[in-house]
N, C-alpha and C. Protein backbone atom coordinates (compact mmCIF):
# COMPACT_ATOMS: atom_id res chain seq x y z
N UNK A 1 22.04 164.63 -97.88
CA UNK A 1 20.79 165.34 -98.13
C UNK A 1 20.59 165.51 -99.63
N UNK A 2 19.36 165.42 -100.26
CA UNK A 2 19.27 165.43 -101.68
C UNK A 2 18.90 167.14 -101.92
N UNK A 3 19.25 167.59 -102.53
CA UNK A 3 18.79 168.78 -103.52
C UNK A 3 17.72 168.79 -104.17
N UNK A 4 16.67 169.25 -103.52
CA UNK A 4 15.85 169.34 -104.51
C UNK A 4 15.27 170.09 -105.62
N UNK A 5 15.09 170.27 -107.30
CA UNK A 5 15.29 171.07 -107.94
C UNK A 5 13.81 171.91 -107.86
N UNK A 6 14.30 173.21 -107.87
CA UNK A 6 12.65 173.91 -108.16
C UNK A 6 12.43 173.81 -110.02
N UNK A 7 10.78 173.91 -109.76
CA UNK A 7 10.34 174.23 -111.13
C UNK A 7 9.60 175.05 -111.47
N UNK A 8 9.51 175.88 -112.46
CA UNK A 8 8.30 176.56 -112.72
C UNK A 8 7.13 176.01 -114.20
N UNK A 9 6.11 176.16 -114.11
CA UNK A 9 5.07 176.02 -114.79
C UNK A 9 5.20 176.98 -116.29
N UNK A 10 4.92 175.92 -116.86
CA UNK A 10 5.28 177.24 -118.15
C UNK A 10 3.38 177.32 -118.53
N UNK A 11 3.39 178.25 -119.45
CA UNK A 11 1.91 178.21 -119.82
C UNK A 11 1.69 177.18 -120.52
N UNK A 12 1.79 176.22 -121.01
CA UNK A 12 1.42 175.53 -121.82
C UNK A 12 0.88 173.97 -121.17
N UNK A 13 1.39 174.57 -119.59
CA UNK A 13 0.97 173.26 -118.39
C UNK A 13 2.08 172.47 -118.50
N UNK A 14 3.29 172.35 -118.97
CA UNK A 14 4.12 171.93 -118.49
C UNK A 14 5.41 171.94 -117.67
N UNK A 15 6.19 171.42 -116.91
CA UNK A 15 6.92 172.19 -115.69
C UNK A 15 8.74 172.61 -116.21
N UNK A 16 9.17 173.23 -116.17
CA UNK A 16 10.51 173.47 -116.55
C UNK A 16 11.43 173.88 -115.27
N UNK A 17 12.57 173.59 -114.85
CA UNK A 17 13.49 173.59 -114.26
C UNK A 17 14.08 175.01 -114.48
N UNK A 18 14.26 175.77 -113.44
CA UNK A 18 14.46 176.93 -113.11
C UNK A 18 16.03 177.22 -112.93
N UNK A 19 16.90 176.14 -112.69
CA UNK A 19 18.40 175.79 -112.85
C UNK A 19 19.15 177.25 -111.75
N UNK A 20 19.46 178.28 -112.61
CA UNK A 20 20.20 179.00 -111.97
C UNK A 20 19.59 180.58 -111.38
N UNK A 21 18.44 180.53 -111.94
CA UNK A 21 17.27 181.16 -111.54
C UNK A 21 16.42 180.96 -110.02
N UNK A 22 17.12 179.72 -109.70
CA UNK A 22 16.03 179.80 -108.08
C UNK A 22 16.40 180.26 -107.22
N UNK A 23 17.25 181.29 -106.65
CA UNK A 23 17.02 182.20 -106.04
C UNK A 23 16.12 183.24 -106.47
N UNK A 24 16.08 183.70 -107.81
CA UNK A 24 14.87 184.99 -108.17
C UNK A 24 13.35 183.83 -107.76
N UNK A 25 13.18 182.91 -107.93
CA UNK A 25 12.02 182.11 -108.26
C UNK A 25 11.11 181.67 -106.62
N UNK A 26 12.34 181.53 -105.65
CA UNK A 26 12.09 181.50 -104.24
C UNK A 26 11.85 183.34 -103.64
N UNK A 27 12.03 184.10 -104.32
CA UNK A 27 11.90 185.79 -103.76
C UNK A 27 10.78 185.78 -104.50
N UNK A 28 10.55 185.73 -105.74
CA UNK A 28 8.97 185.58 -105.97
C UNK A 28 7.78 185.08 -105.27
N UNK A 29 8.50 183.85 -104.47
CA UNK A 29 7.35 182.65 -104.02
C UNK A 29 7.29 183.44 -102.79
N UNK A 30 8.20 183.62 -102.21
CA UNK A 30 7.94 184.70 -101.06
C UNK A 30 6.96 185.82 -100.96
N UNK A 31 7.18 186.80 -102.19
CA UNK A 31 6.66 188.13 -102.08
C UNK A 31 5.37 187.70 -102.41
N UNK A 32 4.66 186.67 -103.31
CA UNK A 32 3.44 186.50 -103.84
C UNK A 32 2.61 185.54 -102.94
N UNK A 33 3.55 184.89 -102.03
CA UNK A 33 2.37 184.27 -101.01
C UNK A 33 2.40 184.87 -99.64
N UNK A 34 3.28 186.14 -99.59
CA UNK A 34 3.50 186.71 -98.29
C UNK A 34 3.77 185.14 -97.20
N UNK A 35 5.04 184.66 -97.68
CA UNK A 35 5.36 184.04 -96.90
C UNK A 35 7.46 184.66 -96.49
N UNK A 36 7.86 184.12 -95.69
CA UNK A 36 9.59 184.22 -95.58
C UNK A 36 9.95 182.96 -95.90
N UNK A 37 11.04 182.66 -96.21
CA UNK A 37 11.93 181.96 -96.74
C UNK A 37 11.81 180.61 -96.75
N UNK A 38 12.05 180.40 -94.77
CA UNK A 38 11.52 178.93 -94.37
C UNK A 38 9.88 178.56 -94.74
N UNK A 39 9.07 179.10 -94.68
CA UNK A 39 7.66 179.09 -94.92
C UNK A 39 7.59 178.55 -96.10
N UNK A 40 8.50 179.54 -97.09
CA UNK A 40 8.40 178.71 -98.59
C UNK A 40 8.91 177.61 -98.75
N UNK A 41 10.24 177.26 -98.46
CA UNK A 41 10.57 175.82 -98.41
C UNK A 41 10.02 175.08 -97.90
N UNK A 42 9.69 175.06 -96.36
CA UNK A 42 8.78 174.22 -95.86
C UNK A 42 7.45 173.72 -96.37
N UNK A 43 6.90 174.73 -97.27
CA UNK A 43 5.87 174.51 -97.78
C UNK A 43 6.18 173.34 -98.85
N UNK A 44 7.23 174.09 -100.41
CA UNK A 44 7.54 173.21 -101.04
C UNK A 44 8.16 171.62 -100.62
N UNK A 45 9.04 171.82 -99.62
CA UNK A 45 9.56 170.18 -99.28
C UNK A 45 8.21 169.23 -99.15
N UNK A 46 7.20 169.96 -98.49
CA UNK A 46 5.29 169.21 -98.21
C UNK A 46 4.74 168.82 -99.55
N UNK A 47 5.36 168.95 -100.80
CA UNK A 47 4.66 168.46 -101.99
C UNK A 47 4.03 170.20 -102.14
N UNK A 48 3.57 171.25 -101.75
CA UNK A 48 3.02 172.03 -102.26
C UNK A 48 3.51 172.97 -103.58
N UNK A 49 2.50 173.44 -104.26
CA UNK A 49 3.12 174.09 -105.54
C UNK A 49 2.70 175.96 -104.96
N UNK A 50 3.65 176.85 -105.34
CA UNK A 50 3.62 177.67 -104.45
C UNK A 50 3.20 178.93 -106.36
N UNK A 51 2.27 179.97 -105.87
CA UNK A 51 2.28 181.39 -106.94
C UNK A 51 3.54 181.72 -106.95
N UNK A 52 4.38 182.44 -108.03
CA UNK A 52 5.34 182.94 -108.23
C UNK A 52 5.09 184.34 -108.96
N UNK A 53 3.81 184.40 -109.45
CA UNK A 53 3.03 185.52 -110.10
C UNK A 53 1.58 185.42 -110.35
N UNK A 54 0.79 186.81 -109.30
CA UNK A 54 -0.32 186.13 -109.42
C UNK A 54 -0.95 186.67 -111.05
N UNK A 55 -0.79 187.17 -111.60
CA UNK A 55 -1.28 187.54 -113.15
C UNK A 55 -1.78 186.49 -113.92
N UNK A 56 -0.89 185.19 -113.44
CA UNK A 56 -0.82 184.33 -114.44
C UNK A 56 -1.34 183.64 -114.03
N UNK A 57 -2.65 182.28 -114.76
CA UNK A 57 -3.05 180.82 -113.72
C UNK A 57 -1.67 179.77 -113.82
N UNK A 58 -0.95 180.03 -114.98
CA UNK A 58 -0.12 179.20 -114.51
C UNK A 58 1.33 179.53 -113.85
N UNK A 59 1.72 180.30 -113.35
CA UNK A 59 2.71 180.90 -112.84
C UNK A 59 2.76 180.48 -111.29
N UNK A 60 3.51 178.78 -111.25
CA UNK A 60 3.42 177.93 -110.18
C UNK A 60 5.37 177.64 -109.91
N UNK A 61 5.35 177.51 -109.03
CA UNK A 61 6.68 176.89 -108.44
C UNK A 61 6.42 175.67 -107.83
N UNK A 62 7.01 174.62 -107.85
CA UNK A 62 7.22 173.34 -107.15
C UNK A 62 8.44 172.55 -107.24
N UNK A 63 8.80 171.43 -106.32
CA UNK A 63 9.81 171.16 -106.48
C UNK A 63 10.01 169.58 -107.43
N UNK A 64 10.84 169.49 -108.05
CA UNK A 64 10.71 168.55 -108.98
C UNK A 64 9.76 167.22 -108.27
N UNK A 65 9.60 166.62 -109.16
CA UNK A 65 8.41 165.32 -108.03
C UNK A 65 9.43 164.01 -108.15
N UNK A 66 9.85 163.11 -107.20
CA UNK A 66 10.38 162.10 -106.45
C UNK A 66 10.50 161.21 -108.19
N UNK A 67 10.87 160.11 -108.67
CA UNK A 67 10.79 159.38 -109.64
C UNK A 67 9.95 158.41 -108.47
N UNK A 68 9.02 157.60 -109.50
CA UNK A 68 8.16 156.98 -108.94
C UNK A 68 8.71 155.43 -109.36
N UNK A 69 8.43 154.63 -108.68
CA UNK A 69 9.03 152.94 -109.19
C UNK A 69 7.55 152.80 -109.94
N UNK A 70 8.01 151.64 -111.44
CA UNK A 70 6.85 151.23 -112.09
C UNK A 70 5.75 150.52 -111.54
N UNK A 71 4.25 150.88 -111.83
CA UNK A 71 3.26 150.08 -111.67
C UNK A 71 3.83 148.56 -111.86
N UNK A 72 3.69 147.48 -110.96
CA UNK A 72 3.69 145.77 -111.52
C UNK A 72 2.36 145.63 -112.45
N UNK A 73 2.94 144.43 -113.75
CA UNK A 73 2.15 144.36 -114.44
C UNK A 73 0.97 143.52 -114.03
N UNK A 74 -0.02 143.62 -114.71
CA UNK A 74 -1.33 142.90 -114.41
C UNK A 74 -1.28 141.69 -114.76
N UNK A 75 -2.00 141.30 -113.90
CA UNK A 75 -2.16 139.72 -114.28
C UNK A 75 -2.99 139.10 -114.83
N UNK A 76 -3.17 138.49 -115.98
CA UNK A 76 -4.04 138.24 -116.89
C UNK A 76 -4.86 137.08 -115.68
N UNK A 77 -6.41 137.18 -115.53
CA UNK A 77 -7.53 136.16 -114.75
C UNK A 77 -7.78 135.13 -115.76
N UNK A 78 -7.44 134.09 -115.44
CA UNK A 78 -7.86 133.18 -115.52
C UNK A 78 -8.66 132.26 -115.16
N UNK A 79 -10.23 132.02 -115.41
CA UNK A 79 -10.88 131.67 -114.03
C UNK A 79 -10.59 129.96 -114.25
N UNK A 80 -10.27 129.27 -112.73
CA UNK A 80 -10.20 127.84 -112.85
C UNK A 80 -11.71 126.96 -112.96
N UNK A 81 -12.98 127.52 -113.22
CA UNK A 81 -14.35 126.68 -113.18
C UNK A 81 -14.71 127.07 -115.08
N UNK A 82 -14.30 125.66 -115.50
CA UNK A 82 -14.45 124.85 -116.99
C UNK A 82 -16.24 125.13 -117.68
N UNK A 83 -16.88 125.72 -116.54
CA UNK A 83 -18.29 126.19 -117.30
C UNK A 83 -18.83 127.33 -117.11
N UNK A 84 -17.61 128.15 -117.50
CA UNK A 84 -17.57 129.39 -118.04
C UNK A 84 -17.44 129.42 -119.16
N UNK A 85 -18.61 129.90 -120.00
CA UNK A 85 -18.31 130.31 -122.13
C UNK A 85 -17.75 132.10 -121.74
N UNK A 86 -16.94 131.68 -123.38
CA UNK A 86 -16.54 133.29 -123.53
C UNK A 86 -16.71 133.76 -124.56
C-alpha cells in the first residue's frame, strides 16, 4: 500500500508537506468540514482538497498528487501535397 503524503496550502498558493504534523492537519480537516476520520480520508484518497481553517481562502489540505508520466513530444506536420507555399 503506498502512503500517501498530506499537504497543506500555504498562502502564497503553493502546497507544502505537512510531514509530522498530519495528525493535527487530519483533526483540523475533521472539525472544519464536520466530517470523522474515514469521511476525511475517503474524501482525500478521491483527489479532494479538504478546509483545514475556514478564516483563510487558502487554508486547504490534500494529498500529494500521483507523479504524472511526460506529455509525448509533438510531431512536427509535414504536409505530403508539393503545392502548398509557405
Amino acid at each position: 500500500m503506498i502512503e500517501n503524503k498530506l499537504q497543506q496550502q500555504l498562502s502564497n498558493g503553493t502546497w507544502s508537506d505537512v510531514d509530522d504534523r498530519t495528525e493535527e492537519f487530519l483533526n483540523l480537516c475533521e472539525k472544519n468540514n464536520d466530517m470523522n476520520r474515514d469521511e476525511v480520508l475517503n474524501a482525500l484518497d478521491a483527489g479532494k482538497k479538504l478546509r483545514n481553517d475556514p478564516a483563510d481562502w487558502y487554508s486547504n489540505c490534500r494529498y500529494e498528487p500521483a507523479e504524472t508520466a511526460p506529455a509525448p513530444p509533438i510531431q512536427e506536420f509535414v504536409p505530403d501535397n508539393e503545392e502548398w507555399e509557405y
